[in-house]
C-alpha atoms as a PDB file:
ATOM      1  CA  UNK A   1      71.346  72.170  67.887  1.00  0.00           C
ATOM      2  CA  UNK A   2      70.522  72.800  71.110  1.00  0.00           C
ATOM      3  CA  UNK A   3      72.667  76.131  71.284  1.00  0.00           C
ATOM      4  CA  UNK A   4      70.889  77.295  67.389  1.00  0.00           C
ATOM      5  CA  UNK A   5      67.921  76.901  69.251  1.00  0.00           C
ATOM      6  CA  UNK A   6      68.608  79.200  72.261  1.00  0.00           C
ATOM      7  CA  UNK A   7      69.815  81.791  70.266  1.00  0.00           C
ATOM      8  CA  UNK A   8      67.067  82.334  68.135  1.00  0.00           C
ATOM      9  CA  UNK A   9      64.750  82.386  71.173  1.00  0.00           C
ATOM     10  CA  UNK A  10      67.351  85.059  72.398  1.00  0.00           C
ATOM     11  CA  UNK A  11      66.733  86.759  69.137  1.00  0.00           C
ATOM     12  CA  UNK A  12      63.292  86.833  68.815  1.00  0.00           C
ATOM     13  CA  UNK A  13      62.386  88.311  72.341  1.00  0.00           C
ATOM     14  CA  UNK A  14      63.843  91.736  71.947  1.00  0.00           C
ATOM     15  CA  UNK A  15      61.701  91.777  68.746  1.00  0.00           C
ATOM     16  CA  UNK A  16      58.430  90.633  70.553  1.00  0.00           C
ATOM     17  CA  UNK A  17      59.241  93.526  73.485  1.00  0.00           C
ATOM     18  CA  UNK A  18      59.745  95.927  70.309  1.00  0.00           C
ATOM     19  CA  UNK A  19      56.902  95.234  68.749  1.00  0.00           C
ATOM     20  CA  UNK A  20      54.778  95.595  71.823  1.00  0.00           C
ATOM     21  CA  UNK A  21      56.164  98.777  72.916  1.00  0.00           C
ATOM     22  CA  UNK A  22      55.202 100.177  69.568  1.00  0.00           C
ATOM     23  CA  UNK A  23      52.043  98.785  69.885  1.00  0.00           C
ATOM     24  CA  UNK A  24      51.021 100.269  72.948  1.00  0.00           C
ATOM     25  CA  UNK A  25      53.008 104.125  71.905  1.00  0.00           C
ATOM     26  CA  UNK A  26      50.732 103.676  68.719  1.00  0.00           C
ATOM     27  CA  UNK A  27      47.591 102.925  70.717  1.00  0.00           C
ATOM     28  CA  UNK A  28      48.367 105.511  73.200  1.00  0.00           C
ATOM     29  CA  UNK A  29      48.732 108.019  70.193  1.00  0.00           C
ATOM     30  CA  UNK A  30      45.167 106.827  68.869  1.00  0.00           C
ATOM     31  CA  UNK A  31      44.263 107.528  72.275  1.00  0.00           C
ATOM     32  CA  UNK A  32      45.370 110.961  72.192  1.00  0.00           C
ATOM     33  CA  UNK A  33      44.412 111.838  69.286  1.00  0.00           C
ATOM     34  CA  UNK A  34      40.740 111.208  70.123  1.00  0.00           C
ATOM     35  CA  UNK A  35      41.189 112.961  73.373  1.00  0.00           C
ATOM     36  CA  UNK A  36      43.264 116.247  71.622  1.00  0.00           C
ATOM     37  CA  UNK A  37      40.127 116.095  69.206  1.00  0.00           C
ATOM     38  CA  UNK A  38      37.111 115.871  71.323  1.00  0.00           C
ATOM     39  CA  UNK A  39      39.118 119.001  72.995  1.00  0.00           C
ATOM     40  CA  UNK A  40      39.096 120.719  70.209  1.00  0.00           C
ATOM     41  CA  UNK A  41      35.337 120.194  69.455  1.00  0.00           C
ATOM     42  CA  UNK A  42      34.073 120.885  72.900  1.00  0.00           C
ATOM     43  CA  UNK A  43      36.092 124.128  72.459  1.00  0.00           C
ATOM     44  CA  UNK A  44      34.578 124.937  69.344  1.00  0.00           C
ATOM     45  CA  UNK A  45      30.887 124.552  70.387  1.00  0.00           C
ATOM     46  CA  UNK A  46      31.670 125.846  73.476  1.00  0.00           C
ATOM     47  CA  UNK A  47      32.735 128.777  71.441  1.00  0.00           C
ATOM     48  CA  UNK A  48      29.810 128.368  69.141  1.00  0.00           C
ATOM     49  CA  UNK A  49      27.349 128.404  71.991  1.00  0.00           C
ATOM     50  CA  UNK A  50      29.315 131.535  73.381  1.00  0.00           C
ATOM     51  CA  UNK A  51      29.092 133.712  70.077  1.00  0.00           C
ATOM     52  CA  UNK A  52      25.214 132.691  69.215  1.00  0.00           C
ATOM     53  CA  UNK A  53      23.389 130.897  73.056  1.00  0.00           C
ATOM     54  CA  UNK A  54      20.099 131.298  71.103  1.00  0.00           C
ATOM     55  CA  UNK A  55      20.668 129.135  67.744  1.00  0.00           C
ATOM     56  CA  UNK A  56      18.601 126.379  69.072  1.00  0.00           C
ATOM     57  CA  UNK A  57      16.167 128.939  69.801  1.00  0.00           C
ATOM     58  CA  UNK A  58      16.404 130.250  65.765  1.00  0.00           C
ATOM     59  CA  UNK A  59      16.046 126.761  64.355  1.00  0.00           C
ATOM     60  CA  UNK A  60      13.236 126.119  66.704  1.00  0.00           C
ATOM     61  CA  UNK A  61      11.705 129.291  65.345  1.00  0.00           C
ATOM     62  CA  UNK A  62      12.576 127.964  61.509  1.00  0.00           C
ATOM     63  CA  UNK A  63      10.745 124.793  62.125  1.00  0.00           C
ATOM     64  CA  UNK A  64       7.617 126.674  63.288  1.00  0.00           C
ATOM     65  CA  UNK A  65       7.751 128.954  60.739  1.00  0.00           C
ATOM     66  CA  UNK A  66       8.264 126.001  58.016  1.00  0.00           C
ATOM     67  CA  UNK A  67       5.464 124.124  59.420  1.00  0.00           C
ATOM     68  CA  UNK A  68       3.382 127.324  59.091  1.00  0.00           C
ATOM     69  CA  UNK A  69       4.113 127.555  55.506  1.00  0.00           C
ATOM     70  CA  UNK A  70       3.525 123.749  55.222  1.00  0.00           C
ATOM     71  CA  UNK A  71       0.522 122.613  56.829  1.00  0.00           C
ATOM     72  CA  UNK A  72      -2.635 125.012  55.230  1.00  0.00           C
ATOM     73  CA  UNK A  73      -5.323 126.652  57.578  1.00  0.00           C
ATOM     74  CA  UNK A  74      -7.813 125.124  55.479  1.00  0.00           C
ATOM     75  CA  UNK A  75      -6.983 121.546  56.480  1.00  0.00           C
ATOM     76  CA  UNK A  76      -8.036 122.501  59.959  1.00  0.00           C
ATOM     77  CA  UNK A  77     -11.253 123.397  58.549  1.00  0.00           C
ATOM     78  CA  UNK A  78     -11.681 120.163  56.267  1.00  0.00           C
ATOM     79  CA  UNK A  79     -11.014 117.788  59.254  1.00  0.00           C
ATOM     80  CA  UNK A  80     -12.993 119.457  61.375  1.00  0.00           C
ATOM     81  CA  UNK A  81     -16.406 119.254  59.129  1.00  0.00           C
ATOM     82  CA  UNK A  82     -15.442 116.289  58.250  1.00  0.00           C
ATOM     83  CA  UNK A  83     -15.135 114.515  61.883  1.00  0.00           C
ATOM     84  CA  UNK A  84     -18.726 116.576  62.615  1.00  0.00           C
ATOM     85  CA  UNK A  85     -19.957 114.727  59.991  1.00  0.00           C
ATOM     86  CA  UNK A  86     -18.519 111.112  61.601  1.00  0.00           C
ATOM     87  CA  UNK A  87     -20.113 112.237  64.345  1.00  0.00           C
ATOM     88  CA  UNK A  88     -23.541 112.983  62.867  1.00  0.00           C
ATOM     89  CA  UNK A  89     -23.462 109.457  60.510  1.00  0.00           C
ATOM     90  CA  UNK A  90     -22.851 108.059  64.406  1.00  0.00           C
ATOM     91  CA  UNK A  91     -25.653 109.391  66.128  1.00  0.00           C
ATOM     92  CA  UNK A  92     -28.298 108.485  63.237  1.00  0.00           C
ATOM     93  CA  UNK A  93     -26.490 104.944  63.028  1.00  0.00           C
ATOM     94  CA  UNK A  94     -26.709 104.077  66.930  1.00  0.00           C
ATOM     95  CA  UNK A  95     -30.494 104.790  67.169  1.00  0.00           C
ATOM     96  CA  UNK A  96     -31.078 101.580  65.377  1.00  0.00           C
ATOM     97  CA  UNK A  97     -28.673  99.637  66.876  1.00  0.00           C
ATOM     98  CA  UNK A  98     -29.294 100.624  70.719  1.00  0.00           C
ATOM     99  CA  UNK A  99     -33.024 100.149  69.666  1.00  0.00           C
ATOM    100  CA  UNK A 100     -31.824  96.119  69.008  1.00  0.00           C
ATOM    101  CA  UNK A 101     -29.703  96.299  72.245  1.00  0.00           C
ATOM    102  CA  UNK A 102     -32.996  97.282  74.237  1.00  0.00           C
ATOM    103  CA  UNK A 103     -35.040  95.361  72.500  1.00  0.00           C
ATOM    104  CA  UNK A 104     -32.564  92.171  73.009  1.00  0.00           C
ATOM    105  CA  UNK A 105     -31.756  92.983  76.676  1.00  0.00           C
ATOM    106  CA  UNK A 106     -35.758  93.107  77.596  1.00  0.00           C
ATOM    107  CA  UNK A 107     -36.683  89.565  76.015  1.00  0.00           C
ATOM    108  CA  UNK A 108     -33.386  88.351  77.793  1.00  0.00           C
ATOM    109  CA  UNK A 109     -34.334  90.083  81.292  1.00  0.00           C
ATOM    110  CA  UNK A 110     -38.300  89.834  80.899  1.00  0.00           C
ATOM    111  CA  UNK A 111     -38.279  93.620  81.263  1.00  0.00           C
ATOM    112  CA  UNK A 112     -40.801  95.647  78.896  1.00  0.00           C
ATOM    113  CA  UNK A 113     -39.515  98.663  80.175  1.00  0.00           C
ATOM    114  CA  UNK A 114     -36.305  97.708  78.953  1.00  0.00           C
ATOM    115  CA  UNK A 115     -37.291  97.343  75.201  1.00  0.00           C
ATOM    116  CA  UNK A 116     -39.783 100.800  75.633  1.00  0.00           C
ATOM    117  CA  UNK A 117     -36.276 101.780  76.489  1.00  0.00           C
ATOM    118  CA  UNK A 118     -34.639 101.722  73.122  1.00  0.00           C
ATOM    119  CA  UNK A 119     -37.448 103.518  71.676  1.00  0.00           C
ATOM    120  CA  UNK A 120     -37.106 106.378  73.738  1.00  0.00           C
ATOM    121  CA  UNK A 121     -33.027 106.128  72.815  1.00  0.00           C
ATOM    122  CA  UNK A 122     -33.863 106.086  68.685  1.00  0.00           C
ATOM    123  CA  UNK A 123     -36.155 109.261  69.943  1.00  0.00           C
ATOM    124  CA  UNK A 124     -33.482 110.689  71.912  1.00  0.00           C
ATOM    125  CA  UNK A 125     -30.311 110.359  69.298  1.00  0.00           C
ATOM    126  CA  UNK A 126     -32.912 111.828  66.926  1.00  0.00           C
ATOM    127  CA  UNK A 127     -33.073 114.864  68.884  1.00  0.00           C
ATOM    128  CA  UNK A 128     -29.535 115.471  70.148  1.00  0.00           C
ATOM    129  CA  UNK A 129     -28.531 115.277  65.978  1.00  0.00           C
ATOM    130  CA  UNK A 130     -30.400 117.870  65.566  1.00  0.00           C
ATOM    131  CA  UNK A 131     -29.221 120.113  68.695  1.00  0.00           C
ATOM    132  CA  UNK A 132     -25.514 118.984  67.681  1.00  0.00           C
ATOM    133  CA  UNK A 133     -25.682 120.167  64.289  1.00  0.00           C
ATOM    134  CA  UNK A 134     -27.095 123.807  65.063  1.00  0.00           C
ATOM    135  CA  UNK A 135     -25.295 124.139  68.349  1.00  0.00           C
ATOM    136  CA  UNK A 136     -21.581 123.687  66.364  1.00  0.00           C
ATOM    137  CA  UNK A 137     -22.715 125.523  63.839  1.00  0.00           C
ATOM    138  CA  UNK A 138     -23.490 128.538  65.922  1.00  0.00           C
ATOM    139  CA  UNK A 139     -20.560 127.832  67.976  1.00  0.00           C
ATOM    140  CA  UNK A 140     -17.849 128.255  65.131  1.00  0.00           C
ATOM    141  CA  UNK A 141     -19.908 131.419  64.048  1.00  0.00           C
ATOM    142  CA  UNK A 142     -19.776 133.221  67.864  1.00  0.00           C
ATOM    143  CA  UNK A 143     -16.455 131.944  67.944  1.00  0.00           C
ATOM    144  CA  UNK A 144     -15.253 133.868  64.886  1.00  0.00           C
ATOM    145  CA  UNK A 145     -18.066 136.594  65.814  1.00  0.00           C
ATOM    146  CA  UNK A 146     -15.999 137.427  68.570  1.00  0.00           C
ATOM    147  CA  UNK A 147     -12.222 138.559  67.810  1.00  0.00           C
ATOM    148  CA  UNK A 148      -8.838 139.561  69.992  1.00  0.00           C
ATOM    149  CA  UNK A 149      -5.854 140.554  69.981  1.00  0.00           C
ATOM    150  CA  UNK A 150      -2.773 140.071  71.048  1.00  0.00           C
ATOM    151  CA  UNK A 151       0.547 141.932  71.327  1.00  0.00           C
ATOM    152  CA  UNK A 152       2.917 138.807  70.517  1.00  0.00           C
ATOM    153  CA  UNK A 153       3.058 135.712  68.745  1.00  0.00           C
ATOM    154  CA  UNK A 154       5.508 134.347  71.592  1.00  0.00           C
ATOM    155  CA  UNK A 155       3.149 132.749  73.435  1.00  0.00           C
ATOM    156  CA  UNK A 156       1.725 131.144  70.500  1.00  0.00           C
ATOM    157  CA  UNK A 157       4.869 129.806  69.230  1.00  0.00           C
ATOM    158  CA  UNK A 158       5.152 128.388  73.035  1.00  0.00           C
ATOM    159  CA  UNK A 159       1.608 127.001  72.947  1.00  0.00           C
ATOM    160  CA  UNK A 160       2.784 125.125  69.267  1.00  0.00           C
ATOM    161  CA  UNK A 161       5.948 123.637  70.168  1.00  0.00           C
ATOM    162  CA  UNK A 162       5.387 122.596  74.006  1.00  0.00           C
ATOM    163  CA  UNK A 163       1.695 121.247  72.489  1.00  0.00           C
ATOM    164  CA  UNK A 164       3.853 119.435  70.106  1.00  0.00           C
ATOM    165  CA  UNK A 165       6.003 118.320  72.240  1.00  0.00           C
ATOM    166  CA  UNK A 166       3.351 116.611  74.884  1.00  0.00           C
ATOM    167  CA  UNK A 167       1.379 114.891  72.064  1.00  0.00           C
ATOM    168  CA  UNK A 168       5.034 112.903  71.150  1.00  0.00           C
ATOM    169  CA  UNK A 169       5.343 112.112  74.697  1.00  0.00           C
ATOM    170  CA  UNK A 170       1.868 111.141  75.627  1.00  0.00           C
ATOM    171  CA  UNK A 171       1.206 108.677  72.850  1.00  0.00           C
ATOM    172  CA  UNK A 172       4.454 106.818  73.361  1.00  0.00           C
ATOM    173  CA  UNK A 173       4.194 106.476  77.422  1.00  0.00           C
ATOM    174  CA  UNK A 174       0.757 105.463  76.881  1.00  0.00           C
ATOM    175  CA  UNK A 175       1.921 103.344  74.226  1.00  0.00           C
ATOM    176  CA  UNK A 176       3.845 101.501  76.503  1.00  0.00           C
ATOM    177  CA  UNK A 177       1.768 101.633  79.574  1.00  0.00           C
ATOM    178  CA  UNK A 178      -0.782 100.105  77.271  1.00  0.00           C
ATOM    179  CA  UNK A 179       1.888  96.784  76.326  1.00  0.00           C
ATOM    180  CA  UNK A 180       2.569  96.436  79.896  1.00  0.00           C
ATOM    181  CA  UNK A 181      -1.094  96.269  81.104  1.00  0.00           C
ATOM    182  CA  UNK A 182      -2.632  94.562  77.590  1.00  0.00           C
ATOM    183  CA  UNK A 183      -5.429  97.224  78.125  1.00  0.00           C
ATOM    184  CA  UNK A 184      -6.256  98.791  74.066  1.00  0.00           C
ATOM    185  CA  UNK A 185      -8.387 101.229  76.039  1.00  0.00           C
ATOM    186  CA  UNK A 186      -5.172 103.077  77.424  1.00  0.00           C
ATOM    187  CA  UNK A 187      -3.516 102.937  73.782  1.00  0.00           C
ATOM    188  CA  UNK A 188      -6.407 104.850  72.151  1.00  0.00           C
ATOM    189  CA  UNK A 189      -7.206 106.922  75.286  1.00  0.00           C
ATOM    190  CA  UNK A 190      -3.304 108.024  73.933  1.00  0.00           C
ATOM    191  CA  UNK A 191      -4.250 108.034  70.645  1.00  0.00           C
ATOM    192  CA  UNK A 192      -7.220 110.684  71.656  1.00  0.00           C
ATOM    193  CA  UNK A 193      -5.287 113.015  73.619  1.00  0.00           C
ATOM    194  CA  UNK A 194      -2.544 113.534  70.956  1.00  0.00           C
ATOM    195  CA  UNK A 195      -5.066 114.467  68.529  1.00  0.00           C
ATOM    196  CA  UNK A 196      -6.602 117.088  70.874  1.00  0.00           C
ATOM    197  CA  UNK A 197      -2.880 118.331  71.302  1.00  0.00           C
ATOM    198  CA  UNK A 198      -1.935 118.274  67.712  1.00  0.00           C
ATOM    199  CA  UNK A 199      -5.481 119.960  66.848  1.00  0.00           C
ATOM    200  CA  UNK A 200      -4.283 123.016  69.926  1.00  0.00           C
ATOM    201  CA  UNK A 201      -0.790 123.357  68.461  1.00  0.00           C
ATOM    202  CA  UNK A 202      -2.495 123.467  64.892  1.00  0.00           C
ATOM    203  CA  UNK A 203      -4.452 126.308  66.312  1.00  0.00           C
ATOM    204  CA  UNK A 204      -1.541 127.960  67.800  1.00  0.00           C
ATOM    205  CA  UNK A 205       0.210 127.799  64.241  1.00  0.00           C
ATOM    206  CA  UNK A 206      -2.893 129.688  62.787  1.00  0.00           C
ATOM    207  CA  UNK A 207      -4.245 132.175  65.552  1.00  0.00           C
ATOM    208  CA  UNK A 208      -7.298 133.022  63.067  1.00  0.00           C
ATOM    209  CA  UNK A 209      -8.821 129.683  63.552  1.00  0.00           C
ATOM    210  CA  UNK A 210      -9.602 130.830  66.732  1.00  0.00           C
ATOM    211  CA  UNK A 211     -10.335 134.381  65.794  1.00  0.00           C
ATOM    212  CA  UNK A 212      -7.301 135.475  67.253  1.00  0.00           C
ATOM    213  CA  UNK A 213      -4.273 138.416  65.269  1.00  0.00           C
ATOM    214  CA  UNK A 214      -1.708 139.272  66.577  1.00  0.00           C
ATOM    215  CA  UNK A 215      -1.090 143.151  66.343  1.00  0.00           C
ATOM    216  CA  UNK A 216       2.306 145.091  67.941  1.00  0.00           C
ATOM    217  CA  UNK A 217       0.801 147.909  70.199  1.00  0.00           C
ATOM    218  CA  UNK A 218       0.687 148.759  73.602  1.00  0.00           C
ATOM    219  CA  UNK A 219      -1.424 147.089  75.750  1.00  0.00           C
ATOM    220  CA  UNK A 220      -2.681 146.921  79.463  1.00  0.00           C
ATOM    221  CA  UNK A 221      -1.419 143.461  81.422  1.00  0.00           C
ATOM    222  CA  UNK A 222      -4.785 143.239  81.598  1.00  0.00           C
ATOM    223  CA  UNK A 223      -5.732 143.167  77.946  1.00  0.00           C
ATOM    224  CA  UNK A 224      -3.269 140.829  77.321  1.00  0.00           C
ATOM    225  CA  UNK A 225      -4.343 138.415  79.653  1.00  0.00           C
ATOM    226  CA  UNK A 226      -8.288 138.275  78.362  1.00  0.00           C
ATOM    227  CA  UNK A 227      -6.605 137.672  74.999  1.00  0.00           C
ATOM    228  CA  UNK A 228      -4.615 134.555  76.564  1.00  0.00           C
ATOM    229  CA  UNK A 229      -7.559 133.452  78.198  1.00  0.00           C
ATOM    230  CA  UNK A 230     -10.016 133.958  75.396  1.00  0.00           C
ATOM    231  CA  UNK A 231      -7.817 131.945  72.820  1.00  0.00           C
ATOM    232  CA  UNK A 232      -7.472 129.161  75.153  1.00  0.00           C
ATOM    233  CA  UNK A 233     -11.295 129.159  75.437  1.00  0.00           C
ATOM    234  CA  UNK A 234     -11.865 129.788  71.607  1.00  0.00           C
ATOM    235  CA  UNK A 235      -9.120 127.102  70.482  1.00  0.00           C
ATOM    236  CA  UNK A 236     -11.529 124.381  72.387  1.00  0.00           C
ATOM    237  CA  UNK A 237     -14.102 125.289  71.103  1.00  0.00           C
ATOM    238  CA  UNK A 238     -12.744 124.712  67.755  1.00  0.00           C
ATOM    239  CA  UNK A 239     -11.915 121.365  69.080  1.00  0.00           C
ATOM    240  CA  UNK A 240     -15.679 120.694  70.254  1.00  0.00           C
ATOM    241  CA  UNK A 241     -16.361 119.163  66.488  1.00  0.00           C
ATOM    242  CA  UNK A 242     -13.078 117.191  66.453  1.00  0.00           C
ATOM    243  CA  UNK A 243     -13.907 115.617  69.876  1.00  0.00           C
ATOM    244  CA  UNK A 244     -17.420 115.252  68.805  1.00  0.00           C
ATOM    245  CA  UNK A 245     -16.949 113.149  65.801  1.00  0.00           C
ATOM    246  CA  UNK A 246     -14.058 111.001  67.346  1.00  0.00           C
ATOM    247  CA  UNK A 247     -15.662 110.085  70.145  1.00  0.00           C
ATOM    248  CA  UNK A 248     -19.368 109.745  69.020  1.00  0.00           C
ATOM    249  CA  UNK A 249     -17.662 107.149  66.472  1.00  0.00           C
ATOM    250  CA  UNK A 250     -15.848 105.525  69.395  1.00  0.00           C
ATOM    251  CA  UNK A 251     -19.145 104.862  71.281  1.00  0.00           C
ATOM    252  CA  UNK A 252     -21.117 103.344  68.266  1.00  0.00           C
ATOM    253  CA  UNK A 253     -18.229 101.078  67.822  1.00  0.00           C
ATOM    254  CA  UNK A 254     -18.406 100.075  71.057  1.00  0.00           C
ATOM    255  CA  UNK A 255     -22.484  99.809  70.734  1.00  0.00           C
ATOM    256  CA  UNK A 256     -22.235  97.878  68.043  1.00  0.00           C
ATOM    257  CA  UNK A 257     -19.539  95.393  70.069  1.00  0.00           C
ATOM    258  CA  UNK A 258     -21.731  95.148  72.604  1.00  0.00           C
ATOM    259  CA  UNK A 259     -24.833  94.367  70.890  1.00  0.00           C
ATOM    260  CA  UNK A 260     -23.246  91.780  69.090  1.00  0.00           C
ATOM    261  CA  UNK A 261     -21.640  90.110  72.533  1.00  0.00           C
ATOM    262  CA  UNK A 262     -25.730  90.660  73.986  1.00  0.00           C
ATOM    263  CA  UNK A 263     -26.454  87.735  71.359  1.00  0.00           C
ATOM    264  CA  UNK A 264     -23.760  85.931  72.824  1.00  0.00           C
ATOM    265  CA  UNK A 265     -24.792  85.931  76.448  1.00  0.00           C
ATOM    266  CA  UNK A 266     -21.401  88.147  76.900  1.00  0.00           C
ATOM    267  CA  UNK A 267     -22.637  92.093  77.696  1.00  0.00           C
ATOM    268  CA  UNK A 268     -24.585  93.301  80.409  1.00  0.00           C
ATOM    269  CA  UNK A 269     -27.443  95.619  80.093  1.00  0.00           C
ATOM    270  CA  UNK A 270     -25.578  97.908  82.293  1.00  0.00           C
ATOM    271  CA  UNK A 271     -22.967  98.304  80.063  1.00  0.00           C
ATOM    272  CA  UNK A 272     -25.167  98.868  77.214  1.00  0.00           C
ATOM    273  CA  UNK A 273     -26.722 101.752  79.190  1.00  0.00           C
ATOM    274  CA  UNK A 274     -22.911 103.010  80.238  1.00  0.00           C
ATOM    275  CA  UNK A 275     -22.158 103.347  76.132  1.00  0.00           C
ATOM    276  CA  UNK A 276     -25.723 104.935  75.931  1.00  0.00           C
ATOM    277  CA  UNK A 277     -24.666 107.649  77.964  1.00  0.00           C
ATOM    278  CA  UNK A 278     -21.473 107.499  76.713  1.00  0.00           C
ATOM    279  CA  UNK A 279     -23.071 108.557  73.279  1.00  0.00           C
ATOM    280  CA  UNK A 280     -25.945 110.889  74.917  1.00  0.00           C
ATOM    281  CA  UNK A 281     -22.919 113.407  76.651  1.00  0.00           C
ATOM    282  CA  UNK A 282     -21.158 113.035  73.640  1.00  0.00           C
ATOM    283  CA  UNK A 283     -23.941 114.426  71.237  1.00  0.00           C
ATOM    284  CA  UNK A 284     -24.632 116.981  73.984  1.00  0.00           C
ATOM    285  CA  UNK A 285     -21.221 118.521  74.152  1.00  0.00           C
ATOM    286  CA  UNK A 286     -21.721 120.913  71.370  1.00  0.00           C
ATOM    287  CA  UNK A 287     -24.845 122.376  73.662  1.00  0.00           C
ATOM    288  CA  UNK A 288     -22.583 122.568  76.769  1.00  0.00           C
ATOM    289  CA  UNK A 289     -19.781 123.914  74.774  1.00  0.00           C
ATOM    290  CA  UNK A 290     -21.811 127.018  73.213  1.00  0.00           C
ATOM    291  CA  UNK A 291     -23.347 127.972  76.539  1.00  0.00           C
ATOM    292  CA  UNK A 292     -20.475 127.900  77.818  1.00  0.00           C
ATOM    293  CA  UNK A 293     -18.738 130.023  75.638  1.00  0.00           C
ATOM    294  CA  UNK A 294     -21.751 132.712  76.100  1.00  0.00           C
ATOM    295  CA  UNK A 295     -21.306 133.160  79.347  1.00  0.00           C
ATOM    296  CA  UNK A 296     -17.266 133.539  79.005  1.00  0.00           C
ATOM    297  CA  UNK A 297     -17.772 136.457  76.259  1.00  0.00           C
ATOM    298  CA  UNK A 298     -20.216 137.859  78.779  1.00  0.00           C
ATOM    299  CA  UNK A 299     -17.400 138.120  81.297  1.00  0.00           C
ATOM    300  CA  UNK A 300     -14.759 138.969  79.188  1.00  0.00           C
ATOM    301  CA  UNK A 301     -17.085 142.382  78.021  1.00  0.00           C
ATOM    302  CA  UNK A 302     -17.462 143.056  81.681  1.00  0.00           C
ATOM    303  CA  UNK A 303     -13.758 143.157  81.808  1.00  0.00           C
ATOM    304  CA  UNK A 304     -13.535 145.206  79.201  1.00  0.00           C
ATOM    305  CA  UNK A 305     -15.837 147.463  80.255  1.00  0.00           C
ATOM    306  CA  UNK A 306     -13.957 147.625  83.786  1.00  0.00           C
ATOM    307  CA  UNK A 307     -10.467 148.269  82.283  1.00  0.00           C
ATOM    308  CA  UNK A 308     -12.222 150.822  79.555  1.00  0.00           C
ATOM    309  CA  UNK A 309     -13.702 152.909  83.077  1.00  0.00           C
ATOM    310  CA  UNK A 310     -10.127 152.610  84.676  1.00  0.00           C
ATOM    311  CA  UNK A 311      -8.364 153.692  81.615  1.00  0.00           C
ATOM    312  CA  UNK A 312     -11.108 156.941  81.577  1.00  0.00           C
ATOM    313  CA  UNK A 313     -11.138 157.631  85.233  1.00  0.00           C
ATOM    314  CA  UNK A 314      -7.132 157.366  85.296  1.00  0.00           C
ATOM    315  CA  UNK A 315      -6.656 159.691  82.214  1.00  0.00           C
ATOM    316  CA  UNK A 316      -9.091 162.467  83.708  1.00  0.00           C
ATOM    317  CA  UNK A 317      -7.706 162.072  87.031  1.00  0.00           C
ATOM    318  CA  UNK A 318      -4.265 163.200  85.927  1.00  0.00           C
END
């Protein structure tokens, strides 16, 4: 029995050791099968890269030319009113309510001058309204009033994508700066700045927004640089109504907050005045914006003319 027993122990090791064996040469041909294929497809995109470096570069360019054909000038245009008009409805609607924050903050402080205050601030928003209407008004109409050119689109498509790009980045770092610190102020300080980015690359998709073509000729260095610089300055001032509206509706929010918390025994009348001011520089970006702008057209014609008298005096001198 004892001997039976022996044998078939005898017996069944050189099967374990077989089976083994082919369990590590199958394993090892697994192994270089993966290895003989990921050769293979390192050598073929290697060879791919080698024959065409630049087809990242072409599907880059298809995805900016799609979204050109995708996303309508015109929707620039509709936002655009329609955040000026936010930002109108915002001024009108935080004259009444800074006039019960003064009002509020006086009785609580035993300050007239507090309450005369909010008077003057329903006076003031009533005034600024009006400046901000006419002042972006005029301000898209110098803006398209005053056209360049430029010799290439490749900047623009730079200006799309990298704008693109920063607006993905931004609102997710910010994103999760904002978790980390349990601050909502740094989330939708995020939020803001990727609209203003996706607003610039929606400009650099559609040039004419910002009274900009692009033409093929030859052109002085110079030239090309005023039409850099003068999209750059155009393109914001497109952006002077989006800004506007967003954060003129931001500050009456926050008005409203803090009028509420003023009941409460919870807001300061310093902070109320911060917000005021917040909503005063607001309303008077549009009249910093235009005058702005004036003066940059000014020196861009003086350019102009300097380049036009070097171009004459260097044609008659030869």
């Amino acid at each position: 029995m004892a001997e039976n027993t022996q044998q078939n122990a005898g017996s069944q090791q050189p099967a374990q050791i077989h089976t083994d064996e082919e369990k590590t040469q199958e394993m090892a041909n697994k192994v270089g099968s993966f290895l003989k294929g990921g050769a293979q497809r390192t050598g073929t995109g290697v060879r791919l890269v080698w024959h065409d470096p630049l087809m990242f570069v072409k599907l880059l360019d298809r995805m900016i030319d799609w979204a050109r054909r995708v996303i309508p000038q015109e929707l620039f245009n509709v936002i655009s009113r329609f955040l000026a008009k936010v930002g109108y409805i915002s001024l009108l609607a935080a004259a009444p309510v800074g006039l019960v924050f003064g009002i509020t903050s006086g009785i609580k402080n035993e300050r007239f001058s507090i309450a005369l205050a909010g008077f003057g601030f329903v006076l003031l928003m009533l005034i600024v309204q009006y400046t901000a209407n006419k002042l972006l008004v005029a301000g898209e109409t110098l803006t398209l009033a005053s056209p360049t050119v430029m010799e290439s689109d490749a900047f623009l498509r730079c200006v799309a994508l990298i704008s693109k790009i920063s607006a993905i980045v931004v609102v997710i770092s910010m994103t999760v700066m904002a978790i980390k610190m349990s601050d909502w102020q740094t989330f939708w300080t995020g939020v803001g700045i990727c609209l203003v980015l996706i607003a610039l690359s929606f400009i650099a998709l559609h040039p004419a927004l910002a009274s900009t073509s692009v033409i093929e000729r030859t052109s002085s260095v110079g030239e090309e640089a005023i039409g850099i610089i003068s999209f750059f300055v155009k393109a914001s001032m497109r952006l002077v109504p989006i800004v506007f509206g967003a954060v003129a509706l931001a500050a009456l929010v926050l008005l409203i907050i803090a009028t509420f918390q003023q009941f409460r025994d919870r807001a300061s009348m310093e902070e109320g005045m911060a917000i005021g001011r917040m909503m005063l520089n607001t309303a008077l970006l549009p009249l910093v914006a235009y005058v702005g702008f004036a003066f940059f057209c000014l020196q861009v014609e003086l350019l102009r003319a300097i380049l036009s008298i070097k171009g004459i005096a260097k044609k008659y001198g030869e």
